[in-house]
N, C-alpha and C. Protein backbone atom coordinates (compact mmCIF):
# COMPACT_ATOMS: atom_id res chain seq x y z
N UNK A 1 4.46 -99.66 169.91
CA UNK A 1 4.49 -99.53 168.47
C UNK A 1 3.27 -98.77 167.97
N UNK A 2 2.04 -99.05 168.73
CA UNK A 2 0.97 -98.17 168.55
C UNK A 2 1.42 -96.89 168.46
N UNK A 3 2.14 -96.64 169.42
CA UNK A 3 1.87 -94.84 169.45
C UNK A 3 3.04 -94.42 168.54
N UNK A 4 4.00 -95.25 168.45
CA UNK A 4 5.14 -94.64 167.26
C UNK A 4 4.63 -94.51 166.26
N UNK A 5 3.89 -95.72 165.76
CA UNK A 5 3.46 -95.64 164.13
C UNK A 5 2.44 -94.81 163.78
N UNK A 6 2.32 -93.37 163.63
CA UNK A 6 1.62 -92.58 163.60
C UNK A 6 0.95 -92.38 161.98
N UNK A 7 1.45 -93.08 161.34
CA UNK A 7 0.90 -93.17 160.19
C UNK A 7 0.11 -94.31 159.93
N UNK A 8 -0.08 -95.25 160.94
CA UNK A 8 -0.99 -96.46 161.10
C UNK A 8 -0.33 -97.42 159.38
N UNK A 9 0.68 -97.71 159.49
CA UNK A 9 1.85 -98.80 158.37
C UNK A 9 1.44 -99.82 159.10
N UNK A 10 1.28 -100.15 160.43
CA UNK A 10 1.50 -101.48 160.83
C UNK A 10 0.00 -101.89 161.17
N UNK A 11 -0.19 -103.03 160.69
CA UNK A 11 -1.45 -104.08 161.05
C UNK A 11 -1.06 -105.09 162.44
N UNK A 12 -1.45 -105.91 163.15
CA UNK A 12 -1.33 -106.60 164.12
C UNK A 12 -2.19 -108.08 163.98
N UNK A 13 -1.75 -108.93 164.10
CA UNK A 13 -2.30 -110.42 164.50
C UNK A 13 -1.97 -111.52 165.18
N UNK A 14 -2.85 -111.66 166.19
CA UNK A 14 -2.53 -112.51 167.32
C UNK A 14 -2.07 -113.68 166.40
N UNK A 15 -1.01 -114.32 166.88
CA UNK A 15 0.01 -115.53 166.98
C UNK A 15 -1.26 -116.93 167.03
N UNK A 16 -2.25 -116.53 168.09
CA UNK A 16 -2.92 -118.01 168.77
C UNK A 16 -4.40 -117.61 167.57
N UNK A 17 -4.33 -116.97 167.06
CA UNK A 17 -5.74 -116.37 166.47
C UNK A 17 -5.86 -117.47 165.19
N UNK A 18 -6.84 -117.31 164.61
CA UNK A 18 -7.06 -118.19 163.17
C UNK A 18 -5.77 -118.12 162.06
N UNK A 19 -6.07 -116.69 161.48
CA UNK A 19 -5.08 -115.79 160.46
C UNK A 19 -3.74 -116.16 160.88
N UNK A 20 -3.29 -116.09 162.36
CA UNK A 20 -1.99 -116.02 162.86
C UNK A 20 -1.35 -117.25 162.73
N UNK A 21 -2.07 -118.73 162.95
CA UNK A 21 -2.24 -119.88 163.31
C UNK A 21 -1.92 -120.31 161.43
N UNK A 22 -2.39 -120.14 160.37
CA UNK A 22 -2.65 -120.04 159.25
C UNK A 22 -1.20 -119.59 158.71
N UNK A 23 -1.18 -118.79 158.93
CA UNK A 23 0.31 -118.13 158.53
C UNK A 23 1.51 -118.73 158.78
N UNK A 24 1.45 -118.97 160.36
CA UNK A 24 2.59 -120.06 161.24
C UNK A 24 2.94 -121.28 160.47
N UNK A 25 1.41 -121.59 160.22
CA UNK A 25 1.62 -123.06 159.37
C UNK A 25 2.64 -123.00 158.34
N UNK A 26 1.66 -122.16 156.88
CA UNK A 26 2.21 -121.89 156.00
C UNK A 26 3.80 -121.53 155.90
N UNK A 27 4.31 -121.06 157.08
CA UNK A 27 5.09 -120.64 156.90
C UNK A 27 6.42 -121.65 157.34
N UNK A 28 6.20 -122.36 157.45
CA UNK A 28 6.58 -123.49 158.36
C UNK A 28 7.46 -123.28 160.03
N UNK A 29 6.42 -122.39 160.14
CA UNK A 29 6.91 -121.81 161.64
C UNK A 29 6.12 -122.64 163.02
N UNK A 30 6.50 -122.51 164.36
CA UNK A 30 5.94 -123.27 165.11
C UNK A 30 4.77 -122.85 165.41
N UNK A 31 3.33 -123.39 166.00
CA UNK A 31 2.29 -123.08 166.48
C UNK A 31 2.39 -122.85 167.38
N UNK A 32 2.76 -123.21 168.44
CA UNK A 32 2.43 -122.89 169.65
C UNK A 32 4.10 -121.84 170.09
N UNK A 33 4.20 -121.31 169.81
CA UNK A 33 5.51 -120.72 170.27
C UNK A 33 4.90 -118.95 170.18
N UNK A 34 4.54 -118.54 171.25
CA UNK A 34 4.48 -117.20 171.33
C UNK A 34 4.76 -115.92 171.85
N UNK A 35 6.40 -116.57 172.24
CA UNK A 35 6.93 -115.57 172.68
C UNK A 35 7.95 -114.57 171.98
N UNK A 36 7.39 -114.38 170.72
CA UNK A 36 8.21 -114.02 169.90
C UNK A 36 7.57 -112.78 168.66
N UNK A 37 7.93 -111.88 168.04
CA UNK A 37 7.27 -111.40 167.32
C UNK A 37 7.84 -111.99 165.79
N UNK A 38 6.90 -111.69 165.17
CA UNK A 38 6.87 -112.51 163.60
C UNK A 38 6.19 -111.21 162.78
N UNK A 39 7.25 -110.58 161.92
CA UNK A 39 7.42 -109.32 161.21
C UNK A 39 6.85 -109.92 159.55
N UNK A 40 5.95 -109.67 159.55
CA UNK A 40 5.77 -109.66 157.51
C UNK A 40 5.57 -108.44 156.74
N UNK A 41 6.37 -108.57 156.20
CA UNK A 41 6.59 -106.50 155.51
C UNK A 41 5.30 -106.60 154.61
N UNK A 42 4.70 -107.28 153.76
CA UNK A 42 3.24 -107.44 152.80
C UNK A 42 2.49 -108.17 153.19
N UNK A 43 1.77 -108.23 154.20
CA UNK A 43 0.81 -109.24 154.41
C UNK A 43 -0.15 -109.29 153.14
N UNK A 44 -0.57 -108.79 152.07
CA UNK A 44 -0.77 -109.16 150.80
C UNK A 44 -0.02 -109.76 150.42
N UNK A 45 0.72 -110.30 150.23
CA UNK A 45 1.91 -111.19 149.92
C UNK A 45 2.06 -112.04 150.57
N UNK A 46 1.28 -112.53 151.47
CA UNK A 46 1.76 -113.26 153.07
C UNK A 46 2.10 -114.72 152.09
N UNK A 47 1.62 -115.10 151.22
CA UNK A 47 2.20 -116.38 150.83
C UNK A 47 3.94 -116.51 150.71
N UNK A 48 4.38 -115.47 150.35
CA UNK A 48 5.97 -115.63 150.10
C UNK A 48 6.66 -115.80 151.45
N UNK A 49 7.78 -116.58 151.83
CA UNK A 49 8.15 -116.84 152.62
C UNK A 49 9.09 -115.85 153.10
N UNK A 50 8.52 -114.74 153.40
CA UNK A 50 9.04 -113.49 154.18
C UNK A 50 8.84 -112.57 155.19
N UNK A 51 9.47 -113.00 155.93
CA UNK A 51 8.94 -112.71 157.46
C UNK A 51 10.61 -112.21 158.21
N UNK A 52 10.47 -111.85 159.55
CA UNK A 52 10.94 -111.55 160.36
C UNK A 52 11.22 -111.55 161.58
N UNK A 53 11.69 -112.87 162.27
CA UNK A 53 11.45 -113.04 163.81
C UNK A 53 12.63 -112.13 164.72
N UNK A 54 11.93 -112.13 165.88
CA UNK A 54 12.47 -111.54 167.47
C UNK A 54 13.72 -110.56 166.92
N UNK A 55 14.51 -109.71 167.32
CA UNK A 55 15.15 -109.17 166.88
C UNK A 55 14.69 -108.36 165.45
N UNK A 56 15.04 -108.86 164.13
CA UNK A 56 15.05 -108.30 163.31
C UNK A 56 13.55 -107.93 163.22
N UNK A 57 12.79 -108.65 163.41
CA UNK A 57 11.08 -108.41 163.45
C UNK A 57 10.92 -107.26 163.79
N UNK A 58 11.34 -106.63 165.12
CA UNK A 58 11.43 -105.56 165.81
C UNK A 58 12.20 -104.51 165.46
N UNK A 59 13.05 -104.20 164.65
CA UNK A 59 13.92 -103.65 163.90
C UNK A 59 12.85 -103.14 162.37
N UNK A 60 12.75 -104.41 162.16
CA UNK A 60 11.89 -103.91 160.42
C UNK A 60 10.32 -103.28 160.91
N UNK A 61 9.85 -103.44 161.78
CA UNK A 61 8.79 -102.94 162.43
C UNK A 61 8.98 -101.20 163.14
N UNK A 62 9.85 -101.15 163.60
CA UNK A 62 10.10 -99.64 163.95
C UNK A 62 10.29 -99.00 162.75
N UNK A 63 11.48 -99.68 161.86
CA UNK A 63 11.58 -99.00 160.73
C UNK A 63 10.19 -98.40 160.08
N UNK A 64 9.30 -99.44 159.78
CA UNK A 64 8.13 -99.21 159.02
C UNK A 64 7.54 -98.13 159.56
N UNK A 65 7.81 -98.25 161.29
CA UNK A 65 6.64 -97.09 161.90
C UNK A 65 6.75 -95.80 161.14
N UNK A 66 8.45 -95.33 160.85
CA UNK A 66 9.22 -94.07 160.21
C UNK A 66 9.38 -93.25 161.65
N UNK A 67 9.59 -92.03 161.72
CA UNK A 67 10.10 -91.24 162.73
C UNK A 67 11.15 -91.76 163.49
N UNK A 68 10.83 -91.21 164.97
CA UNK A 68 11.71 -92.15 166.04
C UNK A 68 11.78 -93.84 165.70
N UNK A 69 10.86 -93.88 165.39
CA UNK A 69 11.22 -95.83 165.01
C UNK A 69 12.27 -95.80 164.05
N UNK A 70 12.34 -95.12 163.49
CA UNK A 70 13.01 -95.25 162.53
C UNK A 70 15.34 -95.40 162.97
N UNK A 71 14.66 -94.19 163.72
CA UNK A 71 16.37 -93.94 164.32
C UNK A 71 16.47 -95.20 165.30
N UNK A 72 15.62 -95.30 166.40
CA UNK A 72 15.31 -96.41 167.31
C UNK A 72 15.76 -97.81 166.89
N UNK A 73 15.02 -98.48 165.59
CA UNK A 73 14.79 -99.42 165.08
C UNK A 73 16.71 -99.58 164.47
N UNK A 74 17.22 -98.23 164.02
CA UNK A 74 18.79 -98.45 163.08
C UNK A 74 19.59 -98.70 164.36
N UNK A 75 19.23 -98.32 165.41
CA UNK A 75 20.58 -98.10 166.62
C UNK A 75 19.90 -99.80 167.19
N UNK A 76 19.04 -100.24 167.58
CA UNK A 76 19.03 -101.71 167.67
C UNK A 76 19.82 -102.22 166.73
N UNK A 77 19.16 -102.61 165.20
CA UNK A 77 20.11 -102.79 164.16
C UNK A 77 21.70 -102.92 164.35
N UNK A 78 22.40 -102.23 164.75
CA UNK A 78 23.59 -102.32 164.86
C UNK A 78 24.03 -103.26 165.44
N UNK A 79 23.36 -104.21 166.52
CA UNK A 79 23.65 -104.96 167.71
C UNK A 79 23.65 -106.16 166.67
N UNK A 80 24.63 -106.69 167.06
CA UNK A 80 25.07 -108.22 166.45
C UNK A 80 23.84 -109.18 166.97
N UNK A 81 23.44 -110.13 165.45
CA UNK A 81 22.02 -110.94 166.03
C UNK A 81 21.79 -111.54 166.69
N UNK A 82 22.95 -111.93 167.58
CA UNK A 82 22.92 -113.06 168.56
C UNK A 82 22.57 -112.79 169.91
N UNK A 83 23.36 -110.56 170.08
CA UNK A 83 23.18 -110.43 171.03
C UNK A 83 21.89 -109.98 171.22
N UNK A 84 21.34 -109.37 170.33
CA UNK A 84 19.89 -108.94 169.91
C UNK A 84 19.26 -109.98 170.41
N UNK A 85 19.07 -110.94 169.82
CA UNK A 85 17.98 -112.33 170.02
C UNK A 85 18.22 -112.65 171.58
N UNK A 86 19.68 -112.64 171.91
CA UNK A 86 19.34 -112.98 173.14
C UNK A 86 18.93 -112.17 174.39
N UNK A 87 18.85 -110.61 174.04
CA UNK A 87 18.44 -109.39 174.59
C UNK A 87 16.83 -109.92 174.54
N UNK A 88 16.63 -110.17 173.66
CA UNK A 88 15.12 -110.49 173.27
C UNK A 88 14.14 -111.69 174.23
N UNK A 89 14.97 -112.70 174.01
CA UNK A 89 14.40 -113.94 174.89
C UNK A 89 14.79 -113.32 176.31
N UNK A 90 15.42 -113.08 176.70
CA UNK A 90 15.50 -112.56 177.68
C UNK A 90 14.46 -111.67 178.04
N UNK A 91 14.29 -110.60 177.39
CA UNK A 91 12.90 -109.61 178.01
C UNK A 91 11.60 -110.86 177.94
N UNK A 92 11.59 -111.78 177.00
CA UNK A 92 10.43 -112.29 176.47
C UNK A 92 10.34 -113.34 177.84
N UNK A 93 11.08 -114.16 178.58
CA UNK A 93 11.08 -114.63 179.21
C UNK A 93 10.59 -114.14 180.58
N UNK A 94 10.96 -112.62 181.18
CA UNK A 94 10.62 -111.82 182.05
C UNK A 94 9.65 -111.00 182.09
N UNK A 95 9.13 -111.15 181.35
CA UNK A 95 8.11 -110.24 181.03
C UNK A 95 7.05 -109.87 182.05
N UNK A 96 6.49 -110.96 182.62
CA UNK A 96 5.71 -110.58 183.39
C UNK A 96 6.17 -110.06 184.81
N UNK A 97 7.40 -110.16 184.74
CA UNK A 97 8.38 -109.74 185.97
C UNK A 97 8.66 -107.78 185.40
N UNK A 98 9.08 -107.56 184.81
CA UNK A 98 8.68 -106.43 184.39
C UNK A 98 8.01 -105.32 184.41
N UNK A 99 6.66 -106.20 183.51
CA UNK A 99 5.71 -105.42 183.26
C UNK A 99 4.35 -105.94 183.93
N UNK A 100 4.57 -106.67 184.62
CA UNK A 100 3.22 -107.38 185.46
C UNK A 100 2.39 -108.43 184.45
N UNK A 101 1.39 -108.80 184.62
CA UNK A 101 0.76 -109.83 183.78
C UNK A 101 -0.32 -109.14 183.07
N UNK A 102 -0.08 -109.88 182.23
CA UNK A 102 -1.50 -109.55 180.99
C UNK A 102 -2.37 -109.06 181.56
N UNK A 103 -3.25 -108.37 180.81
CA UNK A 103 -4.49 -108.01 181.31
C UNK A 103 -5.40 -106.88 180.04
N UNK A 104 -6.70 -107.60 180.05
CA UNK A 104 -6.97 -107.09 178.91
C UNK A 104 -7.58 -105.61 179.41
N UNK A 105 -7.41 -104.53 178.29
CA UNK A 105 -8.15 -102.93 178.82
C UNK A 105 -8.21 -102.53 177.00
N UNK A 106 -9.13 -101.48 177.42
CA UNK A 106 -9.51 -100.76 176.44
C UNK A 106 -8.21 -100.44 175.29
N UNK A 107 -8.01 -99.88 174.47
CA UNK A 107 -7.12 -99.57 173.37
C UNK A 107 -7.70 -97.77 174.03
N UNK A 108 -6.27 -97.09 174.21
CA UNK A 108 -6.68 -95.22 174.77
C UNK A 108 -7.00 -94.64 173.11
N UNK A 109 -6.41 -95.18 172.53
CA UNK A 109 -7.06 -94.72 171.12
C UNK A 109 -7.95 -95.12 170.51
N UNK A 110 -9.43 -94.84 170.07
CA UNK A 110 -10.24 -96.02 169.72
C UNK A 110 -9.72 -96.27 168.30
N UNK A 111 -9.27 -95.35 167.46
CA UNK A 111 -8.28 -95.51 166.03
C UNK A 111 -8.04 -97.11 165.57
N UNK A 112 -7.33 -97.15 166.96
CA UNK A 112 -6.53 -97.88 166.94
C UNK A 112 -6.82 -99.88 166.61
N UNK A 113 -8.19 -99.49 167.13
CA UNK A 113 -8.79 -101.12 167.05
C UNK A 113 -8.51 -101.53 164.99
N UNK A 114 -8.76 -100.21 164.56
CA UNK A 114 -8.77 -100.91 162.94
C UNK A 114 -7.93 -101.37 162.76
N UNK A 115 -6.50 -100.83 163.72
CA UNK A 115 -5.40 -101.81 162.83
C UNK A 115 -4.82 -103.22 163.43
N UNK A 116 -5.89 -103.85 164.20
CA UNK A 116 -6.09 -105.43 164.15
C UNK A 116 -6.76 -106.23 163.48
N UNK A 117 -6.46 -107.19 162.66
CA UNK A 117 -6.68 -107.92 161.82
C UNK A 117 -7.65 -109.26 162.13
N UNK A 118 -7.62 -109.41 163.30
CA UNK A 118 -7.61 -111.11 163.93
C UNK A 118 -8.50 -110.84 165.21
């Protein structure tokens, strides 16, 4: 999403972080559940109860990027939410089968650190 959103629209905040943890609450979402992305179109607004999980999160998030996210984000969209979500837990579950395990490294853009929040 970094490199799509070339207009830097999207902010980022860890789930386990203070801000993230804060929000979850408020929002009456779970704490400890982080395998999931959690989409808020105004985080100035973060009080209103509007958000976006797994699937659509990822959908309203490409959208925002604009460009290819944009087409990207409508052709997901189309996929019925059930099969989406479960496309989703599924990668979210494998993940480290995938893509190997976490591991922290530099950001290749240094840009890029401003648009974390947390």
């Amino acid at each position: 999403m970094l490199r799509m959103d070339r207009k830097g629209s999207l902010r980022y905040c860890r789930l386990q972080g203070p801000l993230g943890q804060e929000y979850l609450r408020a929002a009456g979402l779970p704490t400890k559940e982080f395998s999931t992305i959690v989409f808020v179109p105004d985080w100035a607004q973060r009080d209103r109860p509007d958000f976006r999980l797994r699937t659509e999160g990822i959908v309203a998030a490409m959208c925002a990027c604009g460009g290819w996210g944009t087409f990207v984000g409508g052709v997901i969209g189309l996929m019925p939410n059930r099969f989406g979500n479960g496309c989703y837990e599924l990668v979210a579950r494998m993940r480290y089968h995938m893509f190997g395990p976490w591991r922290a490294c530099p950001l290749p853009n240094p840009e890029w650190a401003k648009r974390f929040i947390d």
